[in-house]
PDB file of N, CA and C in Angstrom:
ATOM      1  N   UNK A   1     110.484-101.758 153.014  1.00  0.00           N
ATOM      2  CA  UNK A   1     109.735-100.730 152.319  1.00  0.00           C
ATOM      3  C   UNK A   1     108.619-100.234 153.233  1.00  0.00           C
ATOM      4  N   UNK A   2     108.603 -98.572 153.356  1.00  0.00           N
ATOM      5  CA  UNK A   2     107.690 -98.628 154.034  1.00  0.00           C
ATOM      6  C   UNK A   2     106.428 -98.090 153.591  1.00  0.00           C
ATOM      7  N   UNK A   3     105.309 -97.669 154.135  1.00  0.00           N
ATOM      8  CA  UNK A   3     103.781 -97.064 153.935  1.00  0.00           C
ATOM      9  C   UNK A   3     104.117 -95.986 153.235  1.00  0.00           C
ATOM     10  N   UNK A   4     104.268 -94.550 154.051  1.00  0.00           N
ATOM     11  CA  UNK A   4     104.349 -93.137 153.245  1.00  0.00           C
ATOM     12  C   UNK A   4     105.828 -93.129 153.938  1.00  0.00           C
ATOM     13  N   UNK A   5     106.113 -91.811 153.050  1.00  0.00           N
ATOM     14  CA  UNK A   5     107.356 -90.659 153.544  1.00  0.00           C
ATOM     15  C   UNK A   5     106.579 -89.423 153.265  1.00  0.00           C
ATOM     16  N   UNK A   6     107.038 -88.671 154.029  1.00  0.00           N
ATOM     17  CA  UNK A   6     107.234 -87.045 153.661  1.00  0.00           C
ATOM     18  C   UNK A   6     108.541 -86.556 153.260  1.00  0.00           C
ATOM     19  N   UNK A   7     108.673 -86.105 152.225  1.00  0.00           N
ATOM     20  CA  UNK A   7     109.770 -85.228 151.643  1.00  0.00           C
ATOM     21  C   UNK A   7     109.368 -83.765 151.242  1.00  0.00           C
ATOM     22  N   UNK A   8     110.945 -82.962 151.052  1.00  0.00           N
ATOM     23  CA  UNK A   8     110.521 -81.780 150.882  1.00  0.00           C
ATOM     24  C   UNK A   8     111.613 -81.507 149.789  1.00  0.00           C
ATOM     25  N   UNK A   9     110.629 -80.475 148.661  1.00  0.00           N
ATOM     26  CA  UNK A   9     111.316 -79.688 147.979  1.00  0.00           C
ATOM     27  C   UNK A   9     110.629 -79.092 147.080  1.00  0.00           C
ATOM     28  N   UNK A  10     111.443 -77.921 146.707  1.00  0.00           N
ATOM     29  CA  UNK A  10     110.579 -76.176 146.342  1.00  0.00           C
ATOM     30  C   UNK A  10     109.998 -75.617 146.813  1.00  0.00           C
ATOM     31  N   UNK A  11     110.493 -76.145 148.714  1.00  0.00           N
ATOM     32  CA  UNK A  11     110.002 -75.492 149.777  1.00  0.00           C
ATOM     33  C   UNK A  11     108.785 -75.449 150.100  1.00  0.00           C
ATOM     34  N   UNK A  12     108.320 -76.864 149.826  1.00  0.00           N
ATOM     35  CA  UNK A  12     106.897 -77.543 150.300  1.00  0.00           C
ATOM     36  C   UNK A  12     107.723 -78.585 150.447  1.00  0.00           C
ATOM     37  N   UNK A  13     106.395 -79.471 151.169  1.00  0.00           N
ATOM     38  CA  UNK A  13     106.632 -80.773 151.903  1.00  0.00           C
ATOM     39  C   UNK A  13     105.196 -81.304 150.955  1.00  0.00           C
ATOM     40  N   UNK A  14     105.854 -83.029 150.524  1.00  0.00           N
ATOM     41  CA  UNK A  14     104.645 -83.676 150.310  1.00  0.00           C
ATOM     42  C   UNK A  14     104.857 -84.949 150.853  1.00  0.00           C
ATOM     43  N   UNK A  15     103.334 -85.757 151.044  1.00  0.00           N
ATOM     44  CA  UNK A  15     103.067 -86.855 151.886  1.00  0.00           C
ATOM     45  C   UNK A  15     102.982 -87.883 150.776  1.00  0.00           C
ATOM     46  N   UNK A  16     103.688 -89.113 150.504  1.00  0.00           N
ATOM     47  CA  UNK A  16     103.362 -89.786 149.206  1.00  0.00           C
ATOM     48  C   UNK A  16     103.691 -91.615 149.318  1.00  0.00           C
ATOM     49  N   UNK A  17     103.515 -92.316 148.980  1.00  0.00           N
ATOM     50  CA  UNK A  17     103.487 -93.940 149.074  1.00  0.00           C
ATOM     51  C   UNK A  17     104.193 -94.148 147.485  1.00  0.00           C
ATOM     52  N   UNK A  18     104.428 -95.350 147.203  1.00  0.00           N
ATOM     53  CA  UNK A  18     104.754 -96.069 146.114  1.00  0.00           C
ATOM     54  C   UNK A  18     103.903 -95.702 145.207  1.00  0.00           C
ATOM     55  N   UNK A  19     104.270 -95.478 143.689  1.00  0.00           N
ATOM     56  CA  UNK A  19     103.295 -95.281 142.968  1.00  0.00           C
ATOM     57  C   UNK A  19     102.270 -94.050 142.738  1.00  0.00           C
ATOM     58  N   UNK A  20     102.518 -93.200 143.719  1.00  0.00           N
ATOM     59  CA  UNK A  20     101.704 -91.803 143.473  1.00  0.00           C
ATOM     60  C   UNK A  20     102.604 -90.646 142.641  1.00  0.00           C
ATOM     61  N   UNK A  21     101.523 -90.425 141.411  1.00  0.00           N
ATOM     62  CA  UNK A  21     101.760 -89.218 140.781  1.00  0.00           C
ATOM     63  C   UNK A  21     101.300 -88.131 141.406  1.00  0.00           C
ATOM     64  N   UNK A  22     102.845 -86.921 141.588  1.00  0.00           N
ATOM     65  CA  UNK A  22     102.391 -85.674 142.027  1.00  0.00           C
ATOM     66  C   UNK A  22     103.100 -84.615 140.952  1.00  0.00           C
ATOM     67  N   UNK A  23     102.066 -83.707 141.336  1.00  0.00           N
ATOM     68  CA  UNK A  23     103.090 -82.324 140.874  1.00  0.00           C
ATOM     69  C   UNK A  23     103.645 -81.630 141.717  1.00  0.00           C
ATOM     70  N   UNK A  24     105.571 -81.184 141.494  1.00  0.00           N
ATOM     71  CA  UNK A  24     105.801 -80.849 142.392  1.00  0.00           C
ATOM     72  C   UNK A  24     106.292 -79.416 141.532  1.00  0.00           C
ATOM     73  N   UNK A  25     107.587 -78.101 142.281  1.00  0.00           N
ATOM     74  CA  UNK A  25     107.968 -77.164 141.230  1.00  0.00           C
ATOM     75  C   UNK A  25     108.626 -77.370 140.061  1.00  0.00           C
ATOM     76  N   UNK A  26     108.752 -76.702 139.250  1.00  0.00           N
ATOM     77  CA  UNK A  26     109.717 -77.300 138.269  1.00  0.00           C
ATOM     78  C   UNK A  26     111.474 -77.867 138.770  1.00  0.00           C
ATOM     79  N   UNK A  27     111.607 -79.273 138.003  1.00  0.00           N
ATOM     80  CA  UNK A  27     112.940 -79.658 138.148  1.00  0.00           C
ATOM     81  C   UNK A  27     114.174 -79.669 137.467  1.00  0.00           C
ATOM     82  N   UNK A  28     115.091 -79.151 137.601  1.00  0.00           N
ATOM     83  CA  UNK A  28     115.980 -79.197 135.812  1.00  0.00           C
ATOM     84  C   UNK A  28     116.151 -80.532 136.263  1.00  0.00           C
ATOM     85  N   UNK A  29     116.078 -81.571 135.577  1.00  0.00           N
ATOM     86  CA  UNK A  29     116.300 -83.271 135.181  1.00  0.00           C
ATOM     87  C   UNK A  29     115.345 -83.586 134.172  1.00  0.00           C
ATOM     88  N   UNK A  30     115.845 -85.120 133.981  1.00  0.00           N
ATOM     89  CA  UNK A  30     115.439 -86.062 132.906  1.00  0.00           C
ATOM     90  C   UNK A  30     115.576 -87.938 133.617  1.00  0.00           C
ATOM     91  N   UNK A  31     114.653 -88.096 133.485  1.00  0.00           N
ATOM     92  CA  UNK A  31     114.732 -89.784 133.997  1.00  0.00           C
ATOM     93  C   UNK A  31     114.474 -89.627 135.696  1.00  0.00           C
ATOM     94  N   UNK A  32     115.333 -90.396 135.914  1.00  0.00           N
ATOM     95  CA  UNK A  32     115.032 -91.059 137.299  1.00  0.00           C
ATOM     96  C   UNK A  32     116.030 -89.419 138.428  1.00  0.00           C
ATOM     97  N   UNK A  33     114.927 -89.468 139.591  1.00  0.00           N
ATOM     98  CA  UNK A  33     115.100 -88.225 140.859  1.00  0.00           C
ATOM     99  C   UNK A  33     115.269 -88.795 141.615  1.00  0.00           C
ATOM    100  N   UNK A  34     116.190 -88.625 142.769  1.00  0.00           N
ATOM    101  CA  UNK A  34     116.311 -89.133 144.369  1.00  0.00           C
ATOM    102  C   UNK A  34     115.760 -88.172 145.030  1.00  0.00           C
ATOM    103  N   UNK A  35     115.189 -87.898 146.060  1.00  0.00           N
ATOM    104  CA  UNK A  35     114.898 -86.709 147.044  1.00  0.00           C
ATOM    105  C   UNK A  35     115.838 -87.108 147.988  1.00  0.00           C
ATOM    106  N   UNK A  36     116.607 -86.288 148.632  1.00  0.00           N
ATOM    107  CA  UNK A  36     117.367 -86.918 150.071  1.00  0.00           C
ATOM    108  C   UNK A  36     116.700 -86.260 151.539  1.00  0.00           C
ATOM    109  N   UNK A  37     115.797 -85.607 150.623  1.00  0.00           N
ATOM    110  CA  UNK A  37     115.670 -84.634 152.422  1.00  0.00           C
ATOM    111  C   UNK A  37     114.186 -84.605 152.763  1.00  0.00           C
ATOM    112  N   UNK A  38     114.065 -85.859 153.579  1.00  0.00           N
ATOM    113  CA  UNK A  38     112.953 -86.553 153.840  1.00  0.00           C
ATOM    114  C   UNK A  38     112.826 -86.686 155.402  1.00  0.00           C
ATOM    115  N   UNK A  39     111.586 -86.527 155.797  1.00  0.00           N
ATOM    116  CA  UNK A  39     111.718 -85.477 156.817  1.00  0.00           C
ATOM    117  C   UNK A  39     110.440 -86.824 157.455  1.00  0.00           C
ATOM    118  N   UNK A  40     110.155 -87.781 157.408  1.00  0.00           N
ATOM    119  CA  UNK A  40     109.143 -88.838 157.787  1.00  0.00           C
ATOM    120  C   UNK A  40     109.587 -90.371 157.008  1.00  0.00           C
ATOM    121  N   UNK A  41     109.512 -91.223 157.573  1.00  0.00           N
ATOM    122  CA  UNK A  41     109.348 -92.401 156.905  1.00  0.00           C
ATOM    123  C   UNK A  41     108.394 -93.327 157.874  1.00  0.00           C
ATOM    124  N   UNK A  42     107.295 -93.771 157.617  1.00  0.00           N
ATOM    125  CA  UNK A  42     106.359 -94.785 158.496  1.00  0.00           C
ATOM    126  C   UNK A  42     106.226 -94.383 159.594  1.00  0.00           C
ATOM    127  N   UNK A  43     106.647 -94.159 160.844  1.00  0.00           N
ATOM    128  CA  UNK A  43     106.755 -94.171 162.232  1.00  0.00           C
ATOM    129  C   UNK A  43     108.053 -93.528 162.333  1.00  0.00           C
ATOM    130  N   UNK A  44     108.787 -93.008 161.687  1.00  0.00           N
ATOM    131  CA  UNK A  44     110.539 -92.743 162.046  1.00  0.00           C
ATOM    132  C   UNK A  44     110.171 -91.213 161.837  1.00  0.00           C
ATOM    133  N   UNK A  45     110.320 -90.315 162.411  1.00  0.00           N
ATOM    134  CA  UNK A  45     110.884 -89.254 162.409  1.00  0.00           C
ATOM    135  C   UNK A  45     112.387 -88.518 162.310  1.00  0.00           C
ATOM    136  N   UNK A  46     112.240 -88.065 161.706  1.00  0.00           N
ATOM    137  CA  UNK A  46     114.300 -87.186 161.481  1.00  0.00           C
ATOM    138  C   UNK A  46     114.236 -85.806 162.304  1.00  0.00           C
ATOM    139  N   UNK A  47     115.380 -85.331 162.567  1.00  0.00           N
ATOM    140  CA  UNK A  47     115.353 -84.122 162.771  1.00  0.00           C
ATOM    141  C   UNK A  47     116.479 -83.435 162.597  1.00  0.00           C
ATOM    142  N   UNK A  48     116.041 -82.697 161.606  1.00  0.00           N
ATOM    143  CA  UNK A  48     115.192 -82.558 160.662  1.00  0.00           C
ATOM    144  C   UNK A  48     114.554 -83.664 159.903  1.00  0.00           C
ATOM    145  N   UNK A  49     116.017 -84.182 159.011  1.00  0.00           N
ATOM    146  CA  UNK A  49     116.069 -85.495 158.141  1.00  0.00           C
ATOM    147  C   UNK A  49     116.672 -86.666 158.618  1.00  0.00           C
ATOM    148  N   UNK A  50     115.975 -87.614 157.559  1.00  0.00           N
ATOM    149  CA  UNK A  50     116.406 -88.768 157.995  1.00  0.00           C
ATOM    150  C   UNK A  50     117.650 -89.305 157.392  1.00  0.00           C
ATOM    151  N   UNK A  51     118.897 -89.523 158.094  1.00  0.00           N
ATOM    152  CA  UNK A  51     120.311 -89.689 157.283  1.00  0.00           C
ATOM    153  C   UNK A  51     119.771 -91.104 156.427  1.00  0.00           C
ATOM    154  N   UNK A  52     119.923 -91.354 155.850  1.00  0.00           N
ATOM    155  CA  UNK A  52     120.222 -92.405 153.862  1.00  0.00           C
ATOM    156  C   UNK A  52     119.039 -92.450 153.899  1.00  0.00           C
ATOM    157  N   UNK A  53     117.815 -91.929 154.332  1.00  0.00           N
ATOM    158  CA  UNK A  53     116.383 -92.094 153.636  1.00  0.00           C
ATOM    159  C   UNK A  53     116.021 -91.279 151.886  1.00  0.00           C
ATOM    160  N   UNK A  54     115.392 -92.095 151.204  1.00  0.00           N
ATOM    161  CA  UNK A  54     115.886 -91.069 150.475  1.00  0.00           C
ATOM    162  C   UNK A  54     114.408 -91.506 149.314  1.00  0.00           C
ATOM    163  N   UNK A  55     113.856 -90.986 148.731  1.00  0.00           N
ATOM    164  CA  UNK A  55     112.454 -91.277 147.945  1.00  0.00           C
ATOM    165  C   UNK A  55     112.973 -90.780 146.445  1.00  0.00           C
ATOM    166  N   UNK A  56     112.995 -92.192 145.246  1.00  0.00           N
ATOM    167  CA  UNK A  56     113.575 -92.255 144.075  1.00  0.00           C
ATOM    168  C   UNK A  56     111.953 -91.970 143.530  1.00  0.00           C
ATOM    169  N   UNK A  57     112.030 -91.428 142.272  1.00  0.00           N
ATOM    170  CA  UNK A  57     110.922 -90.820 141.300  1.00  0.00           C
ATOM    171  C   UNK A  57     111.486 -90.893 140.353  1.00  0.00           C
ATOM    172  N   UNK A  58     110.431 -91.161 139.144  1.00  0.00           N
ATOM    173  CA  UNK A  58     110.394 -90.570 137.550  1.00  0.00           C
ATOM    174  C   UNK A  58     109.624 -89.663 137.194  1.00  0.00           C
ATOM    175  N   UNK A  59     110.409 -88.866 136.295  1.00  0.00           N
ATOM    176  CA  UNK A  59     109.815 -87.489 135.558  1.00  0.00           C
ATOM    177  C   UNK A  59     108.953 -87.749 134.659  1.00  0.00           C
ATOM    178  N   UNK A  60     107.613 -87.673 134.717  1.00  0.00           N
ATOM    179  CA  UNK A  60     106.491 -88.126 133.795  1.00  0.00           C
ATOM    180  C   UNK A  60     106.684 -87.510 132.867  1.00  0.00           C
ATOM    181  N   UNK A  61     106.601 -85.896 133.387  1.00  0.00           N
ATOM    182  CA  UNK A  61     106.758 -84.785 131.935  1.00  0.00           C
ATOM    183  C   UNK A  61     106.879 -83.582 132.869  1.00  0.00           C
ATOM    184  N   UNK A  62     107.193 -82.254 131.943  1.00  0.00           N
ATOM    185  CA  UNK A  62     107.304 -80.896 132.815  1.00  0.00           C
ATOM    186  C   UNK A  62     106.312 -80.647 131.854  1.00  0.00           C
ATOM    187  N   UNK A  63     105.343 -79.519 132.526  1.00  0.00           N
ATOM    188  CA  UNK A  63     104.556 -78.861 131.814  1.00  0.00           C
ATOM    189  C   UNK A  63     103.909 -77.795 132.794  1.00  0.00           C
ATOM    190  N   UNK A  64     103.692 -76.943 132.183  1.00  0.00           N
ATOM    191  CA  UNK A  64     102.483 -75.723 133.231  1.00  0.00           C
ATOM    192  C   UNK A  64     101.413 -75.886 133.568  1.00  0.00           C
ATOM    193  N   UNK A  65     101.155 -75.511 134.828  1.00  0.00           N
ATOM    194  CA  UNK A  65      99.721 -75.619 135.549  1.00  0.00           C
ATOM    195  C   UNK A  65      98.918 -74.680 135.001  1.00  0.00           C
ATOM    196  N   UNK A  66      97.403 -74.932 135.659  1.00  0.00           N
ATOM    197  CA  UNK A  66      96.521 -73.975 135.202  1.00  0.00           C
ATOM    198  C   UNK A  66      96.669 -72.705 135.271  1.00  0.00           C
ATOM    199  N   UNK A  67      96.017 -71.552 134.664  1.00  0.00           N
ATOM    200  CA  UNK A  67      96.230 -70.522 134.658  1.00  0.00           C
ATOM    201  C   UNK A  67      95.297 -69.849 136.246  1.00  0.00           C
ATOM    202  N   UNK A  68      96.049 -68.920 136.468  1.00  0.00           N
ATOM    203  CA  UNK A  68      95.283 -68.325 137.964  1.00  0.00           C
ATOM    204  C   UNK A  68      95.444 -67.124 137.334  1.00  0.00           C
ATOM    205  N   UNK A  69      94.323 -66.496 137.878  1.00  0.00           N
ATOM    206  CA  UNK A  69      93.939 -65.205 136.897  1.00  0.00           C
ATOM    207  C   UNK A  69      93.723 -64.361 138.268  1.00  0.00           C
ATOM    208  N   UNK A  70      94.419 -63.023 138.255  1.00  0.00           N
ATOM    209  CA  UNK A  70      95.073 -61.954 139.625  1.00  0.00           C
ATOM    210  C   UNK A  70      93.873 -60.708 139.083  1.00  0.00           C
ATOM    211  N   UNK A  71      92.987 -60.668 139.768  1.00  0.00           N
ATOM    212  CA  UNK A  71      92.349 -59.301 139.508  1.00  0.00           C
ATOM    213  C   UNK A  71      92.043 -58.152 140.100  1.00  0.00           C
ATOM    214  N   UNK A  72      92.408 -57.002 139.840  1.00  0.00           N
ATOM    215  CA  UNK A  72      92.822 -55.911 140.776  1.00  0.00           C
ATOM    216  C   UNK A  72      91.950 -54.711 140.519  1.00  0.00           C
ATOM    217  N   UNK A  73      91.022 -54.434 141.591  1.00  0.00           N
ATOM    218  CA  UNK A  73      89.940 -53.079 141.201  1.00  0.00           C
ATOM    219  C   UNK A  73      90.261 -52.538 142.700  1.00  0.00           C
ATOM    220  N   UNK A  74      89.843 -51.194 142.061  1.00  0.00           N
ATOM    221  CA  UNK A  74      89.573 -50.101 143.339  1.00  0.00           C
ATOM    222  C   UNK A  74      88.072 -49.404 143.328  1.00  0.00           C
ATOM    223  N   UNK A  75      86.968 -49.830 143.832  1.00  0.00           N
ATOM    224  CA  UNK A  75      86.023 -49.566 143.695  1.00  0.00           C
ATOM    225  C   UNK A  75      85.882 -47.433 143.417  1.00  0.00           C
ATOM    226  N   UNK A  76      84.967 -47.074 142.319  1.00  0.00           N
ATOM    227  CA  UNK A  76      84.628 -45.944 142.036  1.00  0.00           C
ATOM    228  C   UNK A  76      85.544 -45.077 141.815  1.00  0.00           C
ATOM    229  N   UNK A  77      86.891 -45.619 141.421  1.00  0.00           N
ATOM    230  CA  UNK A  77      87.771 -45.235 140.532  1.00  0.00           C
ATOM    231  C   UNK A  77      88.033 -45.338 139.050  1.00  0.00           C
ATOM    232  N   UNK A  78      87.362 -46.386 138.836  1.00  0.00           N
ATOM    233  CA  UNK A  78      87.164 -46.725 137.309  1.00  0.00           C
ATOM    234  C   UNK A  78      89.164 -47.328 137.067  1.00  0.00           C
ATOM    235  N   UNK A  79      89.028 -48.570 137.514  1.00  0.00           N
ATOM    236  CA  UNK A  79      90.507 -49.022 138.377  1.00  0.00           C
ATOM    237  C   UNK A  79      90.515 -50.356 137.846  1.00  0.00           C
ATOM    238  N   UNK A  80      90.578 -51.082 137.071  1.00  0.00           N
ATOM    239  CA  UNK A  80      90.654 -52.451 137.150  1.00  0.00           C
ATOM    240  C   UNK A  80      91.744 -53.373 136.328  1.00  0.00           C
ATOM    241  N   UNK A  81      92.294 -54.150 136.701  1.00  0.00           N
ATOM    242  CA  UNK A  81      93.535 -54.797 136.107  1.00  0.00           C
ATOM    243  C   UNK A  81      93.185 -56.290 136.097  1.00  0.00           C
ATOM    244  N   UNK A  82      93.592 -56.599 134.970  1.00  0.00           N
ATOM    245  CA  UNK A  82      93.681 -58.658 134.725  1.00  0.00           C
ATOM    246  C   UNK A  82      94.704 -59.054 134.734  1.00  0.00           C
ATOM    247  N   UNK A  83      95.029 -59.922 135.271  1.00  0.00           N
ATOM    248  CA  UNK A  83      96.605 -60.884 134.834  1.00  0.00           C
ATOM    249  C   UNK A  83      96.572 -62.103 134.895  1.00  0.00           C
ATOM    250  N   UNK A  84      97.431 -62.784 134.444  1.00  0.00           N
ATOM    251  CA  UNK A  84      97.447 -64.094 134.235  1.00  0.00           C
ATOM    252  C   UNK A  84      98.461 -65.027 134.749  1.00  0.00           C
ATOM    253  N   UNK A  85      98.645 -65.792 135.282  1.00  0.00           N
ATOM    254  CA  UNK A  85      99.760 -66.376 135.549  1.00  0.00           C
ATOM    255  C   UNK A  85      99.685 -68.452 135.534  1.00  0.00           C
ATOM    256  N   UNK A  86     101.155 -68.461 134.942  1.00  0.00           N
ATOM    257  CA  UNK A  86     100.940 -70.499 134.668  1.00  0.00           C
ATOM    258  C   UNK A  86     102.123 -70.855 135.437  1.00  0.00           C
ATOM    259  N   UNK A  87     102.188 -71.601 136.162  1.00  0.00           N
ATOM    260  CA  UNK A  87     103.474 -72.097 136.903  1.00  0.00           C
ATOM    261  C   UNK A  87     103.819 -72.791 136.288  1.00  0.00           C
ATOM    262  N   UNK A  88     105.472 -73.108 136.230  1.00  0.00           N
ATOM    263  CA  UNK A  88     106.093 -74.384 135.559  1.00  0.00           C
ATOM    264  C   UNK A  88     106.359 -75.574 136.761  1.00  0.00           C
ATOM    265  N   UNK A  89     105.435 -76.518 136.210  1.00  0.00           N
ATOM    266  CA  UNK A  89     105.817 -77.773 137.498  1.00  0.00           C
ATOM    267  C   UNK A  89     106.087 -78.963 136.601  1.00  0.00           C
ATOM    268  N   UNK A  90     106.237 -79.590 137.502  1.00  0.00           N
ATOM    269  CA  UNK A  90     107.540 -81.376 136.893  1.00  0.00           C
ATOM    270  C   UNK A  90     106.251 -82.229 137.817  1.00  0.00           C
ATOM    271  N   UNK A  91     105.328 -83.255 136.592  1.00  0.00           N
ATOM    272  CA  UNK A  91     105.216 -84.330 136.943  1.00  0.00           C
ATOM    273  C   UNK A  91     105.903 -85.495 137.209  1.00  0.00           C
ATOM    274  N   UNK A  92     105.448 -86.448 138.606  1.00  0.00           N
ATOM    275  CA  UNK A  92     106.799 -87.076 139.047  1.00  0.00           C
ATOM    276  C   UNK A  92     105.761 -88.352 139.573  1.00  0.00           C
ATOM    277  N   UNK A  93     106.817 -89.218 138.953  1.00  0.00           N
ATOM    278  CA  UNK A  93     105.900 -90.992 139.853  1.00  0.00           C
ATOM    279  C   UNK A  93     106.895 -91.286 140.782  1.00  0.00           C
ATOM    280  N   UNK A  94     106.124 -91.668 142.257  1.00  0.00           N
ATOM    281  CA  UNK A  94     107.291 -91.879 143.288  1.00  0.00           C
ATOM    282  C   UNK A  94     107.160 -93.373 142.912  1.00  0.00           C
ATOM    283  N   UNK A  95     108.472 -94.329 142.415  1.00  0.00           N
ATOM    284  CA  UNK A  95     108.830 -95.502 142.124  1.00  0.00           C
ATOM    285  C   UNK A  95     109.112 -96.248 143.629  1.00  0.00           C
ATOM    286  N   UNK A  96     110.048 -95.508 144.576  1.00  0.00           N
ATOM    287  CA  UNK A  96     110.574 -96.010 145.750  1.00  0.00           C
ATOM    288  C   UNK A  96     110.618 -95.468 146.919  1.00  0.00           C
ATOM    289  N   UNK A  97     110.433 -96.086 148.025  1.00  0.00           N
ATOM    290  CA  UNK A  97     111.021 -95.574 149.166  1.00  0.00           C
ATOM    291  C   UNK A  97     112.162 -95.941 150.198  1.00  0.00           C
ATOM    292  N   UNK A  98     113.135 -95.597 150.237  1.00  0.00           N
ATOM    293  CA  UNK A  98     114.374 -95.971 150.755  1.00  0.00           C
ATOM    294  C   UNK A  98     114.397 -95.703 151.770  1.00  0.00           C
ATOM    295  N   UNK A  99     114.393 -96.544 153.539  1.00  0.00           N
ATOM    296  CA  UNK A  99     114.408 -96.289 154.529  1.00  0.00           C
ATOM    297  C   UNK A  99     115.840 -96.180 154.613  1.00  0.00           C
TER     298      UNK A  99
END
């Protein structure tokens, strides 16, 4: 077992150990996730990936992130727009790391 991995997916990369809750994009699943395309383990580099490395997770819950609010003016036009936006992301506990 090692320290961290880096894995990637929803076209980010995250850095994570045993036991860390992250949010990553939304996932269609339920229960237990493998990642296969893991791109670091301890000292090992892949290249890209590392063949059978692979970082197992549980789905805490899906739910939406905070709201980010987009605001759009054009000064001395009398111009201004609000919007709102919530991402859907998948809380995830990394359980394992599979060298």
């Amino acid at each position: 077992m090692s320290d961290y991995a880096i894995f990637q997916t929803g076209g980010k990369q995250y850095r994570v150990k045993a036991g860390d809750i992250i949010k990553v994009e939304k996932l269609n699943a339920d229960g237990k996730i493998e990642f296969d395309q893991v791109l670091m383990v301890g000292d090992k580099i892949g290249s890209p990936f590392i063949d059978g490395a692979k970082v197992v997770a549980e789905i805490v819950e899906q739910k939406r992130a905070d709201k980010v609010l987009v605001f759009k003016k054009k000064r001395r036009q009398n111009y201004r727009r609000t919007a709102g936006h919530r991402q859907h992301i998948t809380v995830i506990k990394i359980t394992e790391i599979k060298a």
